[in-house]
Every structure is written in structure tokens, then in C-alpha cells.
PDB file of N, CA and C in Angstrom:
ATOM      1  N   UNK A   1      -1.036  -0.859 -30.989  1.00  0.00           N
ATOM      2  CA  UNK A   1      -0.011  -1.573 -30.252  1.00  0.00           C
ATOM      3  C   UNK A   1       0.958  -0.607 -29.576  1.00  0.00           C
ATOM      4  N   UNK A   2       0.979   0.447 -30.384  1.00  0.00           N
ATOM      5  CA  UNK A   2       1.956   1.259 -29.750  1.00  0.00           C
ATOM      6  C   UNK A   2       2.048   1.967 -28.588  1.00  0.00           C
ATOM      7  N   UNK A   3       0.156   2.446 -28.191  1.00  0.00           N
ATOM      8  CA  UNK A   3      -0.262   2.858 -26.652  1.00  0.00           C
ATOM      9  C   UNK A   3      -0.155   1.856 -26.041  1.00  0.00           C
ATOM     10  N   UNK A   4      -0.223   0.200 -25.915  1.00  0.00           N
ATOM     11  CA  UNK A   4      -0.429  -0.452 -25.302  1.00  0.00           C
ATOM     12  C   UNK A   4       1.526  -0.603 -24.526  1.00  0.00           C
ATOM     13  N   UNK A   5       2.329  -0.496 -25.457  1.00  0.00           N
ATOM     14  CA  UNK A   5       4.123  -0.436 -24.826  1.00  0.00           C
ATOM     15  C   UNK A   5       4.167   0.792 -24.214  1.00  0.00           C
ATOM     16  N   UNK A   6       3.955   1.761 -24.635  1.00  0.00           N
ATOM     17  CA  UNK A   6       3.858   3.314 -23.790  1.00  0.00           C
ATOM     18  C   UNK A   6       3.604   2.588 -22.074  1.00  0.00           C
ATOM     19  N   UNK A   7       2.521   2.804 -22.070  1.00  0.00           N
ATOM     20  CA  UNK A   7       1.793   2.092 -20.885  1.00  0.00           C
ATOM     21  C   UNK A   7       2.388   0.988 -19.948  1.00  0.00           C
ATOM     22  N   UNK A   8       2.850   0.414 -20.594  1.00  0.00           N
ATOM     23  CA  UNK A   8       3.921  -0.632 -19.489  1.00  0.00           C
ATOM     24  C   UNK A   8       5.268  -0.251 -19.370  1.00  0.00           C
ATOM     25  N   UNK A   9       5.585   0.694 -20.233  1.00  0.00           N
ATOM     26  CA  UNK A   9       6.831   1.695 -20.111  1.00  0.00           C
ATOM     27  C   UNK A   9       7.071   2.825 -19.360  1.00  0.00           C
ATOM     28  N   UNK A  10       5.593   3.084 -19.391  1.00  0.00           N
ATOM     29  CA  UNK A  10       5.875   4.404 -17.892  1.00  0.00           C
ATOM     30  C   UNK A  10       5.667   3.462 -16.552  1.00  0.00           C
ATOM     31  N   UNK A  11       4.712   2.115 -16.315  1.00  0.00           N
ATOM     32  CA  UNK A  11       4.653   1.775 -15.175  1.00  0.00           C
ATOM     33  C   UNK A  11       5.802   1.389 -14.915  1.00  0.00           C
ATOM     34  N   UNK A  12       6.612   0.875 -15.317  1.00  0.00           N
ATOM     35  CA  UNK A  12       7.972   0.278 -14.800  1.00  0.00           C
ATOM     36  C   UNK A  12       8.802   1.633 -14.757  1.00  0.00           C
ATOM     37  N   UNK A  13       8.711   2.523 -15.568  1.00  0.00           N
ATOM     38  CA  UNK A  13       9.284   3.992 -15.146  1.00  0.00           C
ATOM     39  C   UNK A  13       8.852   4.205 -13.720  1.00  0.00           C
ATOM     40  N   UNK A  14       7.357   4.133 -13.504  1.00  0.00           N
ATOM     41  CA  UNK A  14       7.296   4.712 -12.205  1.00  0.00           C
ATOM     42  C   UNK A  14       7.427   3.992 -11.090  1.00  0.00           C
ATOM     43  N   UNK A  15       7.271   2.406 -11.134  1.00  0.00           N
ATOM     44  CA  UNK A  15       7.922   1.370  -9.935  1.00  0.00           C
ATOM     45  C   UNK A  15       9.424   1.778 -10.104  1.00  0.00           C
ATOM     46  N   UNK A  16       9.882   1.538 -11.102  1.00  0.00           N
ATOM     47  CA  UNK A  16      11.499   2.594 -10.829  1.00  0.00           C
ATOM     48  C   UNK A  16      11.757   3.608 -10.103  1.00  0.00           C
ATOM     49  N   UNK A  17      11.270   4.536 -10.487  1.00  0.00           N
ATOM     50  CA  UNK A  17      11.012   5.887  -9.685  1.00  0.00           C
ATOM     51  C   UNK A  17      11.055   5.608  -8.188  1.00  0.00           C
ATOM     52  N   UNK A  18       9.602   5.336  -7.786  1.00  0.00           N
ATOM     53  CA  UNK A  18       9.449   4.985  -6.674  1.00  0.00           C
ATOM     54  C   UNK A  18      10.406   3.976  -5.998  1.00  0.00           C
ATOM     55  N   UNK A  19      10.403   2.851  -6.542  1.00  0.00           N
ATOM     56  CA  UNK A  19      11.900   2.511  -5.376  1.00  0.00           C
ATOM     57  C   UNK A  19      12.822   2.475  -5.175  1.00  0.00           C
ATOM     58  N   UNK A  20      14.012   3.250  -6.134  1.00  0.00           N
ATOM     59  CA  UNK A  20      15.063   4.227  -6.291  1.00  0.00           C
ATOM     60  C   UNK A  20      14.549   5.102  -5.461  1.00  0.00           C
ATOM     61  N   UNK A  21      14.005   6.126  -5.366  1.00  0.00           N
ATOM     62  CA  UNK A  21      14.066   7.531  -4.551  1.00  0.00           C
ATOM     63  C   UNK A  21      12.930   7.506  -3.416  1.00  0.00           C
ATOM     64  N   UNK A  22      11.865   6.667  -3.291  1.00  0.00           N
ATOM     65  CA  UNK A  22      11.227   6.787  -1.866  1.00  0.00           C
ATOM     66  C   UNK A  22      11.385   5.468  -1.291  1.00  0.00           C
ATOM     67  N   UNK A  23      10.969   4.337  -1.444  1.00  0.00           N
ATOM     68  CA  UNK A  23      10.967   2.943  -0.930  1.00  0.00           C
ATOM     69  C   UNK A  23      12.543   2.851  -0.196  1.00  0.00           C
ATOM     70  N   UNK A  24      13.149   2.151  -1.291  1.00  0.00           N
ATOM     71  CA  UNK A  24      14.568   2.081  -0.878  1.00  0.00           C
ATOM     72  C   UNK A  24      15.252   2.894   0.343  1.00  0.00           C
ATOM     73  N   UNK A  25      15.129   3.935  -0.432  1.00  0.00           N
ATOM     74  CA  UNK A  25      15.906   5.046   0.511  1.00  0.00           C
ATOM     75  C   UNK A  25      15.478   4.907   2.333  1.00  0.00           C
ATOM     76  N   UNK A  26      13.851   4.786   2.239  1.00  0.00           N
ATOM     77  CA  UNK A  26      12.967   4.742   3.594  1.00  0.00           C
ATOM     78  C   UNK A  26      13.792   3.927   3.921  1.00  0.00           C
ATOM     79  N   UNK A  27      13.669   2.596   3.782  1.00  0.00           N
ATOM     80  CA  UNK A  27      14.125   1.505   4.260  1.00  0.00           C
ATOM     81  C   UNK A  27      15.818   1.356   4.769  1.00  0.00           C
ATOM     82  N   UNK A  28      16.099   2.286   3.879  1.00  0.00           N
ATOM     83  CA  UNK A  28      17.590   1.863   4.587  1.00  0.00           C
ATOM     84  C   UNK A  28      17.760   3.506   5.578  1.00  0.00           C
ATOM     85  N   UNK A  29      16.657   4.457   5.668  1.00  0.00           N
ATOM     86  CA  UNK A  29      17.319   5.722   6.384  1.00  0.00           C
ATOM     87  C   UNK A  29      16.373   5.257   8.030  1.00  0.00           C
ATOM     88  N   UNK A  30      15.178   4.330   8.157  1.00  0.00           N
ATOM     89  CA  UNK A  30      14.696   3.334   9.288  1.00  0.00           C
ATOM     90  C   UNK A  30      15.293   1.864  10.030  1.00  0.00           C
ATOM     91  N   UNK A  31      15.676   1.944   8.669  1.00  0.00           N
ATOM     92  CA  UNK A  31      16.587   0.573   9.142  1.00  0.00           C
ATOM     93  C   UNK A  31      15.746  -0.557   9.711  1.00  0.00           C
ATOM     94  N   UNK A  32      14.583  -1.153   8.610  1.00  0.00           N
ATOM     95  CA  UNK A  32      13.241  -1.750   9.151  1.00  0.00           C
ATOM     96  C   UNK A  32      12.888  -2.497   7.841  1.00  0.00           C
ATOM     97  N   UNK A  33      12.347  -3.660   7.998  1.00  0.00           N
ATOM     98  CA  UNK A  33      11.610  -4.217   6.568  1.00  0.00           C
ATOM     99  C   UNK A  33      10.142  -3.471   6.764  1.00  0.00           C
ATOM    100  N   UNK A  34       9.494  -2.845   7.015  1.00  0.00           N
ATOM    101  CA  UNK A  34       7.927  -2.411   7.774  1.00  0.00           C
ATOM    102  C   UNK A  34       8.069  -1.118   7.193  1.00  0.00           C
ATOM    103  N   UNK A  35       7.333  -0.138   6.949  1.00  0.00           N
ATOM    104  CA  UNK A  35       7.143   0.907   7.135  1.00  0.00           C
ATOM    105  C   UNK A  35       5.664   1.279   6.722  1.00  0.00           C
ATOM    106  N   UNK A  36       5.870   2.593   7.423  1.00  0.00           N
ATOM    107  CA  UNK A  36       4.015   2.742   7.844  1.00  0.00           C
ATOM    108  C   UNK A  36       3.344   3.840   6.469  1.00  0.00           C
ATOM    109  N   UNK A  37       2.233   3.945   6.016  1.00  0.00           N
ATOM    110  CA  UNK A  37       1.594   4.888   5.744  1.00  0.00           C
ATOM    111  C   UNK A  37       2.179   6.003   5.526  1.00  0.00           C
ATOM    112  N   UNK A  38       2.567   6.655   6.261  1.00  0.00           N
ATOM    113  CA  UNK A  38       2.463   8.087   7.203  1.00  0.00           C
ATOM    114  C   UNK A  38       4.043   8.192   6.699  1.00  0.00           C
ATOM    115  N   UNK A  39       4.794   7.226   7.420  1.00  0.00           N
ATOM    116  CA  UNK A  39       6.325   7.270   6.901  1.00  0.00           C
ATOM    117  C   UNK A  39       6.594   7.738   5.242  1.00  0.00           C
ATOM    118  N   UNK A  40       5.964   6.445   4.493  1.00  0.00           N
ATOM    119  CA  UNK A  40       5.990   6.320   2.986  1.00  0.00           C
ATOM    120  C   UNK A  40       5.569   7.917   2.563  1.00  0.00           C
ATOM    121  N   UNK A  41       4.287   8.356   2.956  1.00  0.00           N
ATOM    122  CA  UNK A  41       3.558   9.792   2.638  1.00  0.00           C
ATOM    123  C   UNK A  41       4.767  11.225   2.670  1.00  0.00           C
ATOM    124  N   UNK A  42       4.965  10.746   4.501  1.00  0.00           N
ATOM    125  CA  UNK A  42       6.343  11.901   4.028  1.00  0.00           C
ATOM    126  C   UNK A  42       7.578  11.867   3.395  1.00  0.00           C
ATOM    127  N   UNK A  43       7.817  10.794   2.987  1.00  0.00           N
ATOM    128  CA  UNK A  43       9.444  10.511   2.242  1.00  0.00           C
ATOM    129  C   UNK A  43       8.638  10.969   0.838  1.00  0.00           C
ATOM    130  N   UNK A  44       7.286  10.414   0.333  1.00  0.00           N
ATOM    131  CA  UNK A  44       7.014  10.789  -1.245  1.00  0.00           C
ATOM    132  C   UNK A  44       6.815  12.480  -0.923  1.00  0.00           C
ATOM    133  N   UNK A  45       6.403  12.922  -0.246  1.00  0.00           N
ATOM    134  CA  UNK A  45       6.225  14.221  -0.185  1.00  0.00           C
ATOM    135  C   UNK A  45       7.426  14.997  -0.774  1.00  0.00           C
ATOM    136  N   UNK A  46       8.257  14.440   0.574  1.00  0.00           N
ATOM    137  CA  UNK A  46      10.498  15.076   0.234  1.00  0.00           C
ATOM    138  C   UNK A  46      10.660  15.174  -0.858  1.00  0.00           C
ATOM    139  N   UNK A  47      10.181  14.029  -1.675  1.00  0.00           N
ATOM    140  CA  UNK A  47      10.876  13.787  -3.456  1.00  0.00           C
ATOM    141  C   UNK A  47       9.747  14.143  -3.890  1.00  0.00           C
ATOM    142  N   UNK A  48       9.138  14.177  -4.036  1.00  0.00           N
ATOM    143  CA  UNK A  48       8.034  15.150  -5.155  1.00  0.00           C
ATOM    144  C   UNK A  48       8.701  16.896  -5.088  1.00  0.00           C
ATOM    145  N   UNK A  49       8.488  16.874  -4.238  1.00  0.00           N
ATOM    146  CA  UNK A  49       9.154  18.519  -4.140  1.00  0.00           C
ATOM    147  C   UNK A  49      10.304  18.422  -4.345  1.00  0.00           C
ATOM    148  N   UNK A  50      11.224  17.493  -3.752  1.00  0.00           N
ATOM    149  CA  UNK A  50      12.327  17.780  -4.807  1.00  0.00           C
ATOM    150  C   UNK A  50      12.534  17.908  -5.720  1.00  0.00           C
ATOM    151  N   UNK A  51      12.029  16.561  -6.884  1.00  0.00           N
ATOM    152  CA  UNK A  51      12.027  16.442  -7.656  1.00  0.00           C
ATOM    153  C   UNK A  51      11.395  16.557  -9.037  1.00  0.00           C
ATOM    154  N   UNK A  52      10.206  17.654  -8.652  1.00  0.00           N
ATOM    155  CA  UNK A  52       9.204  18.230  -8.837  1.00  0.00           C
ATOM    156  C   UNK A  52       8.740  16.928  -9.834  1.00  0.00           C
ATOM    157  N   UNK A  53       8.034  15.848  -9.380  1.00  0.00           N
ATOM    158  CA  UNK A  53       7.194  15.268  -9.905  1.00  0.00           C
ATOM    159  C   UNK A  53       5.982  14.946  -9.293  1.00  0.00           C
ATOM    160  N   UNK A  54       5.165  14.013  -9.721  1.00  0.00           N
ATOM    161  CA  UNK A  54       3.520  14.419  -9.020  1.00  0.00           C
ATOM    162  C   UNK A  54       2.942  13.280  -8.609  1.00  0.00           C
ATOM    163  N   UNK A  55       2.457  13.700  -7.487  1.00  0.00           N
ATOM    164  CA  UNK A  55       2.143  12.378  -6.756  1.00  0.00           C
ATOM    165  C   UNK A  55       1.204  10.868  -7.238  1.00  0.00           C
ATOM    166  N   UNK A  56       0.827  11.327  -8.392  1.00  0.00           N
ATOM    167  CA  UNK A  56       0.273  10.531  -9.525  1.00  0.00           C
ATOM    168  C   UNK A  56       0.868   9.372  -9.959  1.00  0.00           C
ATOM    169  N   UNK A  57       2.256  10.016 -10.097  1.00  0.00           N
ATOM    170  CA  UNK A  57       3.482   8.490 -10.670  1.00  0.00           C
ATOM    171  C   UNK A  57       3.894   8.235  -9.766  1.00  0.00           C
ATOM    172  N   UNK A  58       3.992   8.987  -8.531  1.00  0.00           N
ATOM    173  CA  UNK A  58       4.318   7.684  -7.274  1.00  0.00           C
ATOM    174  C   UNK A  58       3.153   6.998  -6.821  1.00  0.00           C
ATOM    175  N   UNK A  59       1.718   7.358  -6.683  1.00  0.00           N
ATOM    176  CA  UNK A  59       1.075   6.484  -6.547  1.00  0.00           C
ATOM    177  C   UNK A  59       1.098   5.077  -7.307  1.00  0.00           C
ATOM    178  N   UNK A  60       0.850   5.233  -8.506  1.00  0.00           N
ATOM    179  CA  UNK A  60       1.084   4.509  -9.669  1.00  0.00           C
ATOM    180  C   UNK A  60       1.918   3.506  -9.471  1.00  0.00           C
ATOM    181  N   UNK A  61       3.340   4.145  -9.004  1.00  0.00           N
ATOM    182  CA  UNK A  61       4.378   2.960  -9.071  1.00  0.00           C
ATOM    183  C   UNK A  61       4.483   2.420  -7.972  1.00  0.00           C
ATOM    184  N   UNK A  62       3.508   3.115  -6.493  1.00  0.00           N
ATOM    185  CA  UNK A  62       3.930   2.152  -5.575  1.00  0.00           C
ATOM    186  C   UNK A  62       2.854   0.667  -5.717  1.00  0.00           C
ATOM    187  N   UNK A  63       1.515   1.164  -6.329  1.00  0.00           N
ATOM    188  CA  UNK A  63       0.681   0.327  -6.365  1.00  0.00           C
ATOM    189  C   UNK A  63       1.293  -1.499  -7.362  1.00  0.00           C
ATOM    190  N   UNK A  64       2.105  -0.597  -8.699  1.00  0.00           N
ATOM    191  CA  UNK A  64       2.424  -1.612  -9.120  1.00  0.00           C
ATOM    192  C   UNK A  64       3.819  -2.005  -8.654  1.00  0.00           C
ATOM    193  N   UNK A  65       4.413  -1.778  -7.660  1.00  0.00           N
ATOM    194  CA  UNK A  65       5.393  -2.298  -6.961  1.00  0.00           C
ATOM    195  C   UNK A  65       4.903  -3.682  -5.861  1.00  0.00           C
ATOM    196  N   UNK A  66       3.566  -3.544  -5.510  1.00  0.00           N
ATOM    197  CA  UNK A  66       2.648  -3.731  -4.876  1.00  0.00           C
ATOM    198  C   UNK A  66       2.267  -5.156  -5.955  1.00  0.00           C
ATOM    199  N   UNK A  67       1.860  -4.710  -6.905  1.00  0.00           N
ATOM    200  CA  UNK A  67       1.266  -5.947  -8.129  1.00  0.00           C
ATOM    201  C   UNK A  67       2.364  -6.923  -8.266  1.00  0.00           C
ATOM    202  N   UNK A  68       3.085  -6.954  -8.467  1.00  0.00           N
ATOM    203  CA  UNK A  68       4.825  -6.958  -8.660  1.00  0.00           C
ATOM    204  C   UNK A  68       5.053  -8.102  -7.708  1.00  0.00           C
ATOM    205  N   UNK A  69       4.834  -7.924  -6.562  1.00  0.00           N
ATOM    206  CA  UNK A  69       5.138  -8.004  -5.022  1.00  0.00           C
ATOM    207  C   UNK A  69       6.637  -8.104  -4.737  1.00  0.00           C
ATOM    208  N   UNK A  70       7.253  -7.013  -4.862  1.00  0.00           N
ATOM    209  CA  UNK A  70       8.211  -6.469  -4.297  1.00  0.00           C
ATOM    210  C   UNK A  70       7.582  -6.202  -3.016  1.00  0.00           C
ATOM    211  N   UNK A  71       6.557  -5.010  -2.857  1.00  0.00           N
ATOM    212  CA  UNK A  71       6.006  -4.554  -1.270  1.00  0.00           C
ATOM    213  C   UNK A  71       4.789  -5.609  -1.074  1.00  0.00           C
ATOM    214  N   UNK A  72       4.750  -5.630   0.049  1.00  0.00           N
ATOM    215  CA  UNK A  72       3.279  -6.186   0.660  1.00  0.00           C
ATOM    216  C   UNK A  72       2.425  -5.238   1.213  1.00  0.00           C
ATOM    217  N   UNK A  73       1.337  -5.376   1.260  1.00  0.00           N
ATOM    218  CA  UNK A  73       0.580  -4.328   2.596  1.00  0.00           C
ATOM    219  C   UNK A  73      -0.151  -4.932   3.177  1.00  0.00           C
ATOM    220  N   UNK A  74      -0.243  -4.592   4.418  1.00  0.00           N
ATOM    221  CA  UNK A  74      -1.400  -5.186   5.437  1.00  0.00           C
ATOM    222  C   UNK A  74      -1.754  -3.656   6.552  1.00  0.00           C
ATOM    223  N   UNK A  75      -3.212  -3.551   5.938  1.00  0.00           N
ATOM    224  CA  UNK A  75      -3.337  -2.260   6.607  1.00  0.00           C
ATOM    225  C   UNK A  75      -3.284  -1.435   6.501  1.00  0.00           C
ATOM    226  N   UNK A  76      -2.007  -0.349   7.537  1.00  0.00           N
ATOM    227  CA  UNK A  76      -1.412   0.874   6.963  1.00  0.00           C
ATOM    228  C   UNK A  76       0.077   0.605   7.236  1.00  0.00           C
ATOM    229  N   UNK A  77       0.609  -0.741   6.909  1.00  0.00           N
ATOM    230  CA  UNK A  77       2.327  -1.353   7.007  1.00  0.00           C
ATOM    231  C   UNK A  77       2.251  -1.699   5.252  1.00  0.00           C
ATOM    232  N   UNK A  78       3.161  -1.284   5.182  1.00  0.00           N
ATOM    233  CA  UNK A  78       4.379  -1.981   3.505  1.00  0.00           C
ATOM    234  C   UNK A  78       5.102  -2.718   4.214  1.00  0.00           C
ATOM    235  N   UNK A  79       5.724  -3.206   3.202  1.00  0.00           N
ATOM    236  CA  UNK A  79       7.185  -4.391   3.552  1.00  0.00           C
ATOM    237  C   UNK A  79       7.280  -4.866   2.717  1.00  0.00           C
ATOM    238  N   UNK A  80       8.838  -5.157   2.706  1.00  0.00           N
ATOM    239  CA  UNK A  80       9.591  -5.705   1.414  1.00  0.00           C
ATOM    240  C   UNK A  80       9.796  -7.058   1.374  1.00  0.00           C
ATOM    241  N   UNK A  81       9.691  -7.664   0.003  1.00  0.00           N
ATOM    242  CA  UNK A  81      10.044  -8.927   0.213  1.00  0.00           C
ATOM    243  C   UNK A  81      10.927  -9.853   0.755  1.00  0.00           C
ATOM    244  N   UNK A  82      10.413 -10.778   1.772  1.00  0.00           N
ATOM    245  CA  UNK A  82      11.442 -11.249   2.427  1.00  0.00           C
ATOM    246  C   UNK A  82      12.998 -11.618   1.529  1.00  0.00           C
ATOM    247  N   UNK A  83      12.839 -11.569   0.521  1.00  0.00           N
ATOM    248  CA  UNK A  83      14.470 -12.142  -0.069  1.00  0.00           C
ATOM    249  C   UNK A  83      15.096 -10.747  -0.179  1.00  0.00           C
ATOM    250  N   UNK A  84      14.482  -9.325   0.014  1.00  0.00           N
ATOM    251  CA  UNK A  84      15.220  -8.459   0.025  1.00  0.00           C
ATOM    252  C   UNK A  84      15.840  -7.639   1.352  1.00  0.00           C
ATOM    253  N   UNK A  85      15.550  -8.945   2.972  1.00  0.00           N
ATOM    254  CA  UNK A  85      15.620  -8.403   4.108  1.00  0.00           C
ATOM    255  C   UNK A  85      17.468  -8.321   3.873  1.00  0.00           C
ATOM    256  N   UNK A  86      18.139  -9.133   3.560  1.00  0.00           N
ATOM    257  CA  UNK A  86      19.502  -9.426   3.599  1.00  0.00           C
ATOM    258  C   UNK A  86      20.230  -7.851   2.721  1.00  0.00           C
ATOM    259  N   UNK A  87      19.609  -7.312   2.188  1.00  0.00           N
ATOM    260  CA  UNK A  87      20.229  -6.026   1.184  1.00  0.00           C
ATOM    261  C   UNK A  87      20.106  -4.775   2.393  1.00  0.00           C
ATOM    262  N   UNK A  88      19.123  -5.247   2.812  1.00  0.00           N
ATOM    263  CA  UNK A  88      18.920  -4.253   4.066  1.00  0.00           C
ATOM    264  C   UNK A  88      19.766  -4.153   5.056  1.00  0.00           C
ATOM    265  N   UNK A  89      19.644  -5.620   5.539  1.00  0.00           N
ATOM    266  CA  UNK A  89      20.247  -5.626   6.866  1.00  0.00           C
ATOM    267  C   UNK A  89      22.167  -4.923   6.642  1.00  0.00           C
ATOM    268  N   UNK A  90      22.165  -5.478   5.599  1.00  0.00           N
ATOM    269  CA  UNK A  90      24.457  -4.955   4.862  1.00  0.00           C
ATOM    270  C   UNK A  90      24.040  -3.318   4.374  1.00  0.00           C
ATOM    271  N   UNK A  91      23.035  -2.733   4.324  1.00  0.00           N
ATOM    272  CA  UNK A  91      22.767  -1.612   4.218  1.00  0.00           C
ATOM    273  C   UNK A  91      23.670  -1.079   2.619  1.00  0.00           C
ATOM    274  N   UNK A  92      22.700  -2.452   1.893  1.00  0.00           N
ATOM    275  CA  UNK A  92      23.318  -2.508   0.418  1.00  0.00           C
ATOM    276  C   UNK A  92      22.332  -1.435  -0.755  1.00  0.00           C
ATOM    277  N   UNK A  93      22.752  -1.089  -2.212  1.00  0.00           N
ATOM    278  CA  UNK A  93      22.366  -0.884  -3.053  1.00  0.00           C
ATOM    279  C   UNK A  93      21.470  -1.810  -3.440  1.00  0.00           C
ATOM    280  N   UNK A  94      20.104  -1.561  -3.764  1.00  0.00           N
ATOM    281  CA  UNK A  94      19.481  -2.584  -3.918  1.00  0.00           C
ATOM    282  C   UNK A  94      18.710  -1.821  -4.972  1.00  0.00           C
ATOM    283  N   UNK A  95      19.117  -1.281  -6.415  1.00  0.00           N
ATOM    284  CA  UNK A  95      18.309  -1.173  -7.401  1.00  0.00           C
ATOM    285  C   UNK A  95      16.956  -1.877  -7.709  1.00  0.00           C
ATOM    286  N   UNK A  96      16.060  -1.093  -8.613  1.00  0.00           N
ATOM    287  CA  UNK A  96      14.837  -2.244  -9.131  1.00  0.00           C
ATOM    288  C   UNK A  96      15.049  -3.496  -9.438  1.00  0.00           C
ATOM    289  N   UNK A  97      16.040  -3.191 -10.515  1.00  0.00           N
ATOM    290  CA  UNK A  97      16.352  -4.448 -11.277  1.00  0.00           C
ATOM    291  C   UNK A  97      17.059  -5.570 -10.070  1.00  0.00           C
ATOM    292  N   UNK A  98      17.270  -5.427  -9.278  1.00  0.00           N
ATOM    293  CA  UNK A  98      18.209  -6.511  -8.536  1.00  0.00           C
ATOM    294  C   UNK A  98      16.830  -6.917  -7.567  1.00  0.00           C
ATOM    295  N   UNK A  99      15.946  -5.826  -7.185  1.00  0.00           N
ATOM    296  CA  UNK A  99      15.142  -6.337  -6.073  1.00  0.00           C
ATOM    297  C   UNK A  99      13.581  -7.357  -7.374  1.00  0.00           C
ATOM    298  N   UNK A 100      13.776  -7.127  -8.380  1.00  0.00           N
ATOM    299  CA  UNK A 100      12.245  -7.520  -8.973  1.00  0.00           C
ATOM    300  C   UNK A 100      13.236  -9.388  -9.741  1.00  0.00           C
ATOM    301  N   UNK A 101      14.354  -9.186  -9.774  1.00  0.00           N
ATOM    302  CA  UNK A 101      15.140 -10.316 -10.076  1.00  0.00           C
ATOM    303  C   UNK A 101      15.017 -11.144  -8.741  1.00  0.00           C
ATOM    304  N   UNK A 102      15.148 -10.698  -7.852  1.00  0.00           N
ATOM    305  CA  UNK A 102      15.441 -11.704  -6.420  1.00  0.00           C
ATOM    306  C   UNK A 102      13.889 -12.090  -5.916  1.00  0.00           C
ATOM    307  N   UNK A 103      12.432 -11.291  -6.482  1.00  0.00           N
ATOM    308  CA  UNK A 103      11.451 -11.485  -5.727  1.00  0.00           C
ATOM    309  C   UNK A 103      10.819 -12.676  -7.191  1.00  0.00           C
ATOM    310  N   UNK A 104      11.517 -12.153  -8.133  1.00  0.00           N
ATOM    311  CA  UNK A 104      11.144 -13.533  -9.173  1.00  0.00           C
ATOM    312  C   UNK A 104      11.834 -15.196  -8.791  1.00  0.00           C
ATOM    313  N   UNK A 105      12.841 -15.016  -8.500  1.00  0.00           N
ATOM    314  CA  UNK A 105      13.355 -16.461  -7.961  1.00  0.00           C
ATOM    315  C   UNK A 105      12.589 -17.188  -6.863  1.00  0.00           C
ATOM    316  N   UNK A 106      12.310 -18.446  -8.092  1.00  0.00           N
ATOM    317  CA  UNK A 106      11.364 -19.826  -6.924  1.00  0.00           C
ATOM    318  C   UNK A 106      12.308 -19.940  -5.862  1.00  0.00           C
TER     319      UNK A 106
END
């Protein structure tokens, strides 16, 4: 039982990760609900080297950000859930916890 909490403890570590320091940030330094591939690639690039972590747990967490559906994809576009266009547009703080609370509400 105890590998099985590990395991859902680092994924939410790393959907944390990831949209604290690459997602988020993209979104409010584009000023766009959309962003491309290529965009996402070089912002995880910035923070991996910054932050010397490995592109492993950002894959990880964008995929289950993805499961989640916080992001959507179609293609080579992400995008955030429509209930989180309004955090954007006021160019607000929009922690995990506030964006996975607002994409849970019927």
C-alpha cells in the first residue's frame, strides 16, 4: 500500500511542479488560453535548467495535468480550462489547488 501513495504523491508533486513554474507562468508571460508545443518545450527547457530538474517529471506532470483536464490538447495546441480563462485575463495567481478546484466544479 505504501508504493501505491508514493505514486500518486509524486504525480500531484509533478502536475504541481509543472503548473506553478511552466504552464502558468507561459500563460500569463503570452497572454493566451492556447499555447503551442514548441512554446511549452522552451519554457520546460528555462526551468529544468534552472531548476535543475528532469524532463521526466515535467513530462509526467504535464500528461497528468492533461488526465486531470486542467489542459486540453488538440494536436500541437494545450489550453486551459475554460473556467480558468477569467484568472488569466486579471493576470491573477492561479495556483494548482485553485485551478484543479475550479475545473472540478459542475
Amino acid at each position: 500500500m505504501l508504493s501505491e501513495k508514493g505514486k500518486y504523491a509524486s504525480a500531484t508533486q509533478n502536475r504541481r511542479f509543472v503548473w506553478a513554474q511552466i504552464v502558468w507562468p507561459l500563460i500569463l508571460e503570452i497572454n493566451d488560453v492556447a499555447f503551442t508545443l514548441k512554446q511549452y518545450q522552451e519554457k520546460r527547457d528555462k526551468v529544468c535548467k534552472e531548476k535543475n530538474v528532469t524532463m521526466t517529471i515535467t513530462s509526467r506532470g504535464l500528461v497528468s495535468l492533461m488526465q486531470k483536464g486542467i489542459l486540453l490538447k488538440e494536436g500541437n495546441i494545450y489550453s486551459i480550462h475554460f473556467r480558468l480563462i477569467p484568472y488569466m485575463r486579471l493576470k491573477a495567481v492561479c495556483d494548482y489547488a485553485t485551478a484543479i478546484h475550479e475545473v472540478r466544479i459542475k
